[in-house]
PDB file of N, CA and C in Angstrom:
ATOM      1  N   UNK A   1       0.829  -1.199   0.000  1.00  0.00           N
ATOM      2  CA  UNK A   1       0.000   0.000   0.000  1.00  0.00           C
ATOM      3  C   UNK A   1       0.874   1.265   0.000  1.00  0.00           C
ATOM      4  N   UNK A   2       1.774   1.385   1.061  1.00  0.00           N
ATOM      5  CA  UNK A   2       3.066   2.279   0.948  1.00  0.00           C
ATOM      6  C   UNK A   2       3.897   2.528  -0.366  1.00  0.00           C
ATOM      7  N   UNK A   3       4.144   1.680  -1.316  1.00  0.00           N
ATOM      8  CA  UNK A   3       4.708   1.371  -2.547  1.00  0.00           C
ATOM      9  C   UNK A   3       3.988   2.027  -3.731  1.00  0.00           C
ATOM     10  N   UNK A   4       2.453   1.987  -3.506  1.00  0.00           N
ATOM     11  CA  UNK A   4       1.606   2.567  -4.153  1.00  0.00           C
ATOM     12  C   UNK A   4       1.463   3.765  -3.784  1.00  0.00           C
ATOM     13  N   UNK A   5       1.242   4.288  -2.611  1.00  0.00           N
ATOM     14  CA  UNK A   5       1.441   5.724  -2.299  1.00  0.00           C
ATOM     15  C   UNK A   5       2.553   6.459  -2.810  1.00  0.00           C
ATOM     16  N   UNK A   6       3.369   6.178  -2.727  1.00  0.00           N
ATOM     17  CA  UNK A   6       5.018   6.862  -2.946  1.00  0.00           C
ATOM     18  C   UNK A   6       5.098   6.547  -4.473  1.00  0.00           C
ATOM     19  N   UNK A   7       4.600   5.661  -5.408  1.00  0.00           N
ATOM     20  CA  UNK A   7       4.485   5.750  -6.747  1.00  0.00           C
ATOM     21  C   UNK A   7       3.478   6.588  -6.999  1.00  0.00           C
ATOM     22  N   UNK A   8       2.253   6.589  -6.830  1.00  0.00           N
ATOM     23  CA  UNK A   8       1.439   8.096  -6.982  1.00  0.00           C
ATOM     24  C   UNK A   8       1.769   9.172  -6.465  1.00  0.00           C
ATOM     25  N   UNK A   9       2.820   9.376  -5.458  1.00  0.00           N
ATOM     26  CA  UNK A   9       3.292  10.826  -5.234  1.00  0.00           C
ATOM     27  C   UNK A   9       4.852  10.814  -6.194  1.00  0.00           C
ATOM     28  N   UNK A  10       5.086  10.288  -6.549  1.00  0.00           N
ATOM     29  CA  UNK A  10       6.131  10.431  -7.871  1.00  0.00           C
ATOM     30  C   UNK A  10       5.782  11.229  -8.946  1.00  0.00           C
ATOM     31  N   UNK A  11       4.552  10.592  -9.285  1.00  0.00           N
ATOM     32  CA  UNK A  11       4.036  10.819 -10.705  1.00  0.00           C
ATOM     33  C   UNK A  11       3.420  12.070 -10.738  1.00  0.00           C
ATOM     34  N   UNK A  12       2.510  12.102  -9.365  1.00  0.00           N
ATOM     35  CA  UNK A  12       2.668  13.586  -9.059  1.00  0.00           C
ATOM     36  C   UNK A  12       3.412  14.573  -9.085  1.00  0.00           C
ATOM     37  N   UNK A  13       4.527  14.663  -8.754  1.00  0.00           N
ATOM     38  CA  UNK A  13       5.672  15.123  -8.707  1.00  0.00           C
ATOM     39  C   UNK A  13       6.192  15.341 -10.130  1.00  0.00           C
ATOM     40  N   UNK A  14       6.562  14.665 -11.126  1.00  0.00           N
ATOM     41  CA  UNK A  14       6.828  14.099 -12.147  1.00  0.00           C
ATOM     42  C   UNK A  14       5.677  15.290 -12.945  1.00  0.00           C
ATOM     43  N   UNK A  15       4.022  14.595 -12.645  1.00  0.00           N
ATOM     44  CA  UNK A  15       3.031  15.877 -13.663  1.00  0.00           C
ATOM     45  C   UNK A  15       3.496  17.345 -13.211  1.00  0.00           C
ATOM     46  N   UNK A  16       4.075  17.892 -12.298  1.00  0.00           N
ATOM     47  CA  UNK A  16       4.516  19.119 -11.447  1.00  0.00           C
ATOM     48  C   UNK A  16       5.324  19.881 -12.416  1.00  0.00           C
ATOM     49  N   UNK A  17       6.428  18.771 -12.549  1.00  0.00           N
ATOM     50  CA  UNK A  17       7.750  19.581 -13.256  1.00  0.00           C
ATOM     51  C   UNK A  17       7.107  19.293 -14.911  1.00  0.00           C
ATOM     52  N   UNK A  18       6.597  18.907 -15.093  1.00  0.00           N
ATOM     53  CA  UNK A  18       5.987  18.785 -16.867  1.00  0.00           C
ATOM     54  C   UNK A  18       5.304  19.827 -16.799  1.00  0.00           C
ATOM     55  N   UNK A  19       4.659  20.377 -15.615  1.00  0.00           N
ATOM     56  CA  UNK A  19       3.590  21.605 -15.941  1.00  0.00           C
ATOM     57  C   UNK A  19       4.383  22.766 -16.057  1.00  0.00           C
ATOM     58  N   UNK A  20       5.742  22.749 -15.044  1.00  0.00           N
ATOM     59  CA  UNK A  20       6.783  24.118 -15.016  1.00  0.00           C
ATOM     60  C   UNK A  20       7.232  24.252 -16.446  1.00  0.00           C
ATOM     61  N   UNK A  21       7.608  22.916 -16.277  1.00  0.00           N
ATOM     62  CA  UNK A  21       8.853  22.915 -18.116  1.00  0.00           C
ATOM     63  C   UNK A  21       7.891  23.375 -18.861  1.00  0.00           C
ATOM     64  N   UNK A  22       6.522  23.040 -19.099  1.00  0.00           N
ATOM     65  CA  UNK A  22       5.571  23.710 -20.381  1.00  0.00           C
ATOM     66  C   UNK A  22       5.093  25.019 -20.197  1.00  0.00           C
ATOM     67  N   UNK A  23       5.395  25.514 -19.113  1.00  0.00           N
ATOM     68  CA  UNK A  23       5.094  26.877 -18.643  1.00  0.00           C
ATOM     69  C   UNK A  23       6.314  27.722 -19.159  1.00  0.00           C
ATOM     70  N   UNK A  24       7.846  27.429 -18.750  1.00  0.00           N
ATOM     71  CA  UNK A  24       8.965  27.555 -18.918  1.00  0.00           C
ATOM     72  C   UNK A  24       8.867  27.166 -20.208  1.00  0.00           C
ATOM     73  N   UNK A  25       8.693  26.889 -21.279  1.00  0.00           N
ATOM     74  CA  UNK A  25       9.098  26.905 -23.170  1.00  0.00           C
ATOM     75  C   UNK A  25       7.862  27.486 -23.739  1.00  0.00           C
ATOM     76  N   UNK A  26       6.722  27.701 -22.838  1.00  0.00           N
ATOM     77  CA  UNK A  26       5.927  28.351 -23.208  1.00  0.00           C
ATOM     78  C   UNK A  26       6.260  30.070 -23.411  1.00  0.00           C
ATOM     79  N   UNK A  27       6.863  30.152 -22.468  1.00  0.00           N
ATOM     80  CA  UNK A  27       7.392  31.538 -22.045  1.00  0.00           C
ATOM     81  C   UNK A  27       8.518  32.093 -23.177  1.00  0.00           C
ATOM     82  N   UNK A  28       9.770  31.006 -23.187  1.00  0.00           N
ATOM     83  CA  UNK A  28      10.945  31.243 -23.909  1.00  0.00           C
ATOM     84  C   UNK A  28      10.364  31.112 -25.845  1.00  0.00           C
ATOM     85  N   UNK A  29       8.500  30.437 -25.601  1.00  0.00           N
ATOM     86  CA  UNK A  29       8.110  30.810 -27.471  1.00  0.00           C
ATOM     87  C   UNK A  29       7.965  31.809 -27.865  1.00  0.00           C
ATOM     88  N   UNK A  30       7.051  32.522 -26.424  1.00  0.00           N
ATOM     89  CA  UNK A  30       6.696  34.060 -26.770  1.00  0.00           C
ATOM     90  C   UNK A  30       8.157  34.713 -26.479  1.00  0.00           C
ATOM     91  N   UNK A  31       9.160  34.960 -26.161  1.00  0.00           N
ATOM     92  CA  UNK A  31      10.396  35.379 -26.286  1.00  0.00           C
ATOM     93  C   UNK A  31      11.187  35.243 -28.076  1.00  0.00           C
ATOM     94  N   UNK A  32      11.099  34.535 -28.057  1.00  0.00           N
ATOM     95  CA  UNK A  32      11.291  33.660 -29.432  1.00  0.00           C
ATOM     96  C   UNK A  32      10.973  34.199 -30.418  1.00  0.00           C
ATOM     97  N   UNK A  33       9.357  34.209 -30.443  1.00  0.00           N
ATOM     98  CA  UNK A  33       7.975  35.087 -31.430  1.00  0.00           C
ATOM     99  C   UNK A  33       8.815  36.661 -31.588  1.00  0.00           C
ATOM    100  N   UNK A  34       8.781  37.123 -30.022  1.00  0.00           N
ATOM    101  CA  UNK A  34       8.973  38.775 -30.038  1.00  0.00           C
ATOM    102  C   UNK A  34      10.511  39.104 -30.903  1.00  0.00           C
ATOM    103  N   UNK A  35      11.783  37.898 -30.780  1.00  0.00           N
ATOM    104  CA  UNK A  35      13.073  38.441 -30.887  1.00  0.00           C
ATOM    105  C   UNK A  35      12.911  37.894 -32.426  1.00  0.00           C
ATOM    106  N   UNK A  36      12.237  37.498 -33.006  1.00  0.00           N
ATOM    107  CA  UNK A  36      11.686  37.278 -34.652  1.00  0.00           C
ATOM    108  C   UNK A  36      11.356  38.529 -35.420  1.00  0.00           C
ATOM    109  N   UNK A  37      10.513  38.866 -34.777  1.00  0.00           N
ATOM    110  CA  UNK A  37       9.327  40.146 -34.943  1.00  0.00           C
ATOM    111  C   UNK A  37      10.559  41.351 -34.648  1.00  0.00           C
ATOM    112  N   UNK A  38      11.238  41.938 -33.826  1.00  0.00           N
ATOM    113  CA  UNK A  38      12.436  42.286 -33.707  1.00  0.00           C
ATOM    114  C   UNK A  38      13.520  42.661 -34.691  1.00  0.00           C
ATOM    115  N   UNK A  39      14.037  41.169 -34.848  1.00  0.00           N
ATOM    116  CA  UNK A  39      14.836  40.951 -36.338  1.00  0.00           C
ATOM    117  C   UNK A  39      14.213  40.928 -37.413  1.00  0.00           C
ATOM    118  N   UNK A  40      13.370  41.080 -37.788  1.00  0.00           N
ATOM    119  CA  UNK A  40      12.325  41.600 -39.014  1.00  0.00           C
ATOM    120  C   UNK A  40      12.709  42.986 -39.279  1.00  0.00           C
ATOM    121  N   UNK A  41      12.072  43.593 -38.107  1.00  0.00           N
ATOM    122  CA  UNK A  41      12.338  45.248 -38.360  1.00  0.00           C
ATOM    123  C   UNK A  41      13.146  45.646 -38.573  1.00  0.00           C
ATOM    124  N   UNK A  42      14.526  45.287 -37.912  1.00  0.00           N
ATOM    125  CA  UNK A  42      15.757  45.671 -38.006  1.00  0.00           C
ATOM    126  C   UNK A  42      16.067  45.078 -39.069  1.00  0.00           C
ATOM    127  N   UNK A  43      16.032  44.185 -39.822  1.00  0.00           N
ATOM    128  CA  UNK A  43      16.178  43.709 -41.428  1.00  0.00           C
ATOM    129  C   UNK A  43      15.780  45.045 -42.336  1.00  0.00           C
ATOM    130  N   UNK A  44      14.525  45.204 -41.998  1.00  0.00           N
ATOM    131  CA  UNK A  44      13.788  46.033 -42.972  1.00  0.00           C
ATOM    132  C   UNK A  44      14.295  47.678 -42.714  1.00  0.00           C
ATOM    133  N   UNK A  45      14.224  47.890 -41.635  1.00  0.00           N
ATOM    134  CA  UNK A  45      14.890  49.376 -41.611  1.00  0.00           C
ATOM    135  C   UNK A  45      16.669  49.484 -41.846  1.00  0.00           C
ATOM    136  N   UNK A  46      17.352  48.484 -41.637  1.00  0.00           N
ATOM    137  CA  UNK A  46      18.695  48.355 -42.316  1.00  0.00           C
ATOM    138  C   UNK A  46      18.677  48.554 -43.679  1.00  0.00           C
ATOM    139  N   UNK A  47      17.733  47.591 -44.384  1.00  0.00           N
ATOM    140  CA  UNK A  47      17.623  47.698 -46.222  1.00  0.00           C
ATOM    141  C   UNK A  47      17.186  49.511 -46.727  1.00  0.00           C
ATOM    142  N   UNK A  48      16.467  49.910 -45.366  1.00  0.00           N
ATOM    143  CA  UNK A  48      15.950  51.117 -45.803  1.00  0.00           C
ATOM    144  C   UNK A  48      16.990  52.243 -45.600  1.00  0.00           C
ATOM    145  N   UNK A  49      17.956  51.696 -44.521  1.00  0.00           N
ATOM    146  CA  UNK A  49      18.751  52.759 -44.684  1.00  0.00           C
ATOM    147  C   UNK A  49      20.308  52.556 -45.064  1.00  0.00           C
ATOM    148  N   UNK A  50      20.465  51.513 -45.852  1.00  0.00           N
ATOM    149  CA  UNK A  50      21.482  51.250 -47.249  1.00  0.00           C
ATOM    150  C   UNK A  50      20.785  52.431 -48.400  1.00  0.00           C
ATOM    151  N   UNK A  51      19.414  51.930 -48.820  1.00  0.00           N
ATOM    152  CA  UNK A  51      18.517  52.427 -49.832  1.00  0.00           C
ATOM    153  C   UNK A  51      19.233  54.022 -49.687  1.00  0.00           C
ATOM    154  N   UNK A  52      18.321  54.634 -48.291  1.00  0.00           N
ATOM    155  CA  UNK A  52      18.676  55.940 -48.474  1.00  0.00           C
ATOM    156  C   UNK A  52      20.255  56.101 -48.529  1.00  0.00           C
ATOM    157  N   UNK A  53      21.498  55.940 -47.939  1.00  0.00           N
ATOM    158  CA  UNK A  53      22.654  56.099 -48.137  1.00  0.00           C
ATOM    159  C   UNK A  53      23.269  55.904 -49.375  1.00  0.00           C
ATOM    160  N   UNK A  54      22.827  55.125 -50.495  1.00  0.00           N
ATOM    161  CA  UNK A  54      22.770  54.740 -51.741  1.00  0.00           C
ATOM    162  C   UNK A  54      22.423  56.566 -52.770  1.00  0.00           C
ATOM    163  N   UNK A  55      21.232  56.534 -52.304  1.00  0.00           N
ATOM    164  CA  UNK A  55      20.610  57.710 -52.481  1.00  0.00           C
ATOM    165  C   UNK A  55      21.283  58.835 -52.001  1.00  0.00           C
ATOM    166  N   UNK A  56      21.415  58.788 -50.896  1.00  0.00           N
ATOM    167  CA  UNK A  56      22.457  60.186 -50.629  1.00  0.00           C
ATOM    168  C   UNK A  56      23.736  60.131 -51.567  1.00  0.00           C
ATOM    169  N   UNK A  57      24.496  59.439 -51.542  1.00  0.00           N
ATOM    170  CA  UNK A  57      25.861  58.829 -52.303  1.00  0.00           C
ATOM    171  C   UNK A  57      25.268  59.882 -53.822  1.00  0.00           C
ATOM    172  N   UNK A  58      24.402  58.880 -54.588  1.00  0.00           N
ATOM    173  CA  UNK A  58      24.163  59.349 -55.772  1.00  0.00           C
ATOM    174  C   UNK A  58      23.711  60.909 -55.747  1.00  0.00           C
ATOM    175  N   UNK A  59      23.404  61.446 -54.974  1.00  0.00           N
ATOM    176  CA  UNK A  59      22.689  63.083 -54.911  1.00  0.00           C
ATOM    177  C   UNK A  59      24.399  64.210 -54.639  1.00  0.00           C
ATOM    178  N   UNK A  60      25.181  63.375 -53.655  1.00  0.00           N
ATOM    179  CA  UNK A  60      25.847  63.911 -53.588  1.00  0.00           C
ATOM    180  C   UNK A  60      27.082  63.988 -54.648  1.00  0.00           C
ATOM    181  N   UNK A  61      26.956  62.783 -55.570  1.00  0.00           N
ATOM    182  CA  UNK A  61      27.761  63.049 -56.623  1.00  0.00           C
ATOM    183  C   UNK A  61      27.534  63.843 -57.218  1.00  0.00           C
ATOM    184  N   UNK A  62      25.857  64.067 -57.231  1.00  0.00           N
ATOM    185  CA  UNK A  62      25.633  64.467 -58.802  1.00  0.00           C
ATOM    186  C   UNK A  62      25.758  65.879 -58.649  1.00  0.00           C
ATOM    187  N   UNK A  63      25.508  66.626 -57.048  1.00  0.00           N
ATOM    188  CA  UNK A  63      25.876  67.709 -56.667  1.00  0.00           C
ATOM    189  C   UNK A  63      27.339  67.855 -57.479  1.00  0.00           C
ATOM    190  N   UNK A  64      28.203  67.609 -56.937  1.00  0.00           N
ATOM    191  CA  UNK A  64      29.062  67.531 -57.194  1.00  0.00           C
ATOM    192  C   UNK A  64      29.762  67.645 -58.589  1.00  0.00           C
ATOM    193  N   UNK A  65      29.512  67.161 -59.610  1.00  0.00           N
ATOM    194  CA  UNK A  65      29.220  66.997 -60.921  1.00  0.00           C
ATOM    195  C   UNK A  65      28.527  68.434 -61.249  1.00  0.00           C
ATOM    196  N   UNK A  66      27.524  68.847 -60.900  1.00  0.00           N
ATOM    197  CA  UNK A  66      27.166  69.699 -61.195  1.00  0.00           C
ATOM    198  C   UNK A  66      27.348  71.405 -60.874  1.00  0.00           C
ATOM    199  N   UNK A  67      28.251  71.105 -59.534  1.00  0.00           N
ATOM    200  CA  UNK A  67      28.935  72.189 -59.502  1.00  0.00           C
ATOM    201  C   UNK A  67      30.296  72.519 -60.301  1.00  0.00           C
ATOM    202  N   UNK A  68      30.485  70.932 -60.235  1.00  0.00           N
ATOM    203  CA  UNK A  68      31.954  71.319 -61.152  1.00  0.00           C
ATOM    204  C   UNK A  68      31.600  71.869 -62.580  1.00  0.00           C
ATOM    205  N   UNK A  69      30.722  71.101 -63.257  1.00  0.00           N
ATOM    206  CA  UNK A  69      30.381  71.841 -64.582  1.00  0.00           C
ATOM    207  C   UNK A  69      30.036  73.203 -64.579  1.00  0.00           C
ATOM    208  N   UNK A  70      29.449  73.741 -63.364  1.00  0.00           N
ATOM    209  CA  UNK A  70      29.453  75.227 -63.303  1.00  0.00           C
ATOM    210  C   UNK A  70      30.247  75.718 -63.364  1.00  0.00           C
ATOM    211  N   UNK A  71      31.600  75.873 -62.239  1.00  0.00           N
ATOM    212  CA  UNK A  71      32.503  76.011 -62.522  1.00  0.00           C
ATOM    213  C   UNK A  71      33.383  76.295 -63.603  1.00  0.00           C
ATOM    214  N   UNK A  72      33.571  75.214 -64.558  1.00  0.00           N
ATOM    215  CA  UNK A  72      33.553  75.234 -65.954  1.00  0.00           C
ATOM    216  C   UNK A  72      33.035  76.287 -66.435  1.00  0.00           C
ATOM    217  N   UNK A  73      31.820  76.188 -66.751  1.00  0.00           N
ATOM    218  CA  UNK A  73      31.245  77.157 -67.123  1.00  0.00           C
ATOM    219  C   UNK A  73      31.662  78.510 -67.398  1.00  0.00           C
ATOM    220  N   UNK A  74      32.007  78.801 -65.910  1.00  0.00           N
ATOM    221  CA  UNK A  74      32.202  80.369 -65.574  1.00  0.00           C
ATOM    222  C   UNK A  74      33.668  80.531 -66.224  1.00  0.00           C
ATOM    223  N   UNK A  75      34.386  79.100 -65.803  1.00  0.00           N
ATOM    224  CA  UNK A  75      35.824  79.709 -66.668  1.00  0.00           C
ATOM    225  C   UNK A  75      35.658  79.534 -67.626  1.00  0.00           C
ATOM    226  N   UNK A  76      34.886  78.961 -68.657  1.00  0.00           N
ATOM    227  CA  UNK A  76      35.082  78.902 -70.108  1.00  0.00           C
ATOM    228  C   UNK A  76      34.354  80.617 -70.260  1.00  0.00           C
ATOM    229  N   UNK A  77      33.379  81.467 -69.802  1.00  0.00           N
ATOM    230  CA  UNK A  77      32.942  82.700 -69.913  1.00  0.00           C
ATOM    231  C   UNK A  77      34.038  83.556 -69.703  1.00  0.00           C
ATOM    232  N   UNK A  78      35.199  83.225 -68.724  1.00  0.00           N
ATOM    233  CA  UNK A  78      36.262  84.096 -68.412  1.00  0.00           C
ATOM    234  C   UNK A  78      36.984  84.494 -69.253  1.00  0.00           C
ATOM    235  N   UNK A  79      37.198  82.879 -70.245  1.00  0.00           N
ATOM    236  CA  UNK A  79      38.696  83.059 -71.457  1.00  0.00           C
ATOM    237  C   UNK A  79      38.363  83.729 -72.321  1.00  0.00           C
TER     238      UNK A  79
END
């Protein structure tokens, strides 16, 4: 009868820590979910700000380019 008691308080014991551990990976999914959702954004706002730096790059050449041809300009009006 003792043998049987102490095997049903095992198993008890035993359903205890199965309920923590599923509580505990339950927890570390939604952790999981959020640091996904996370690295998404930061994917997407990285691509967005290559994009714009790309964009600046090209604006600032073309500045560039286009002052120099002014430049030009004025000295070819000089000679």
């Amino acid at each position: 009868s003792e043998s049987v008691l102490t095997k049903l308080q095992e198993v008890k014991d035993v359903h205890e820590k199965l309920k923590t551990k599923e509580a505990e990976l339950q927890k570390i999914e939604k952790e999981l979910a959020s640091l996904k959702i996370t690295a998404e954004k930061y994917r997407q706002l990285k691509q967005q700000w290559e994009m714009k730096s790309e964009e600046s790059e090209l604006l600032q050449t073309k500045l560039q380019q286009s002052a120099y041809h002014k430049q030009q300009e004025e000295l070819d009006i000089l000679k």
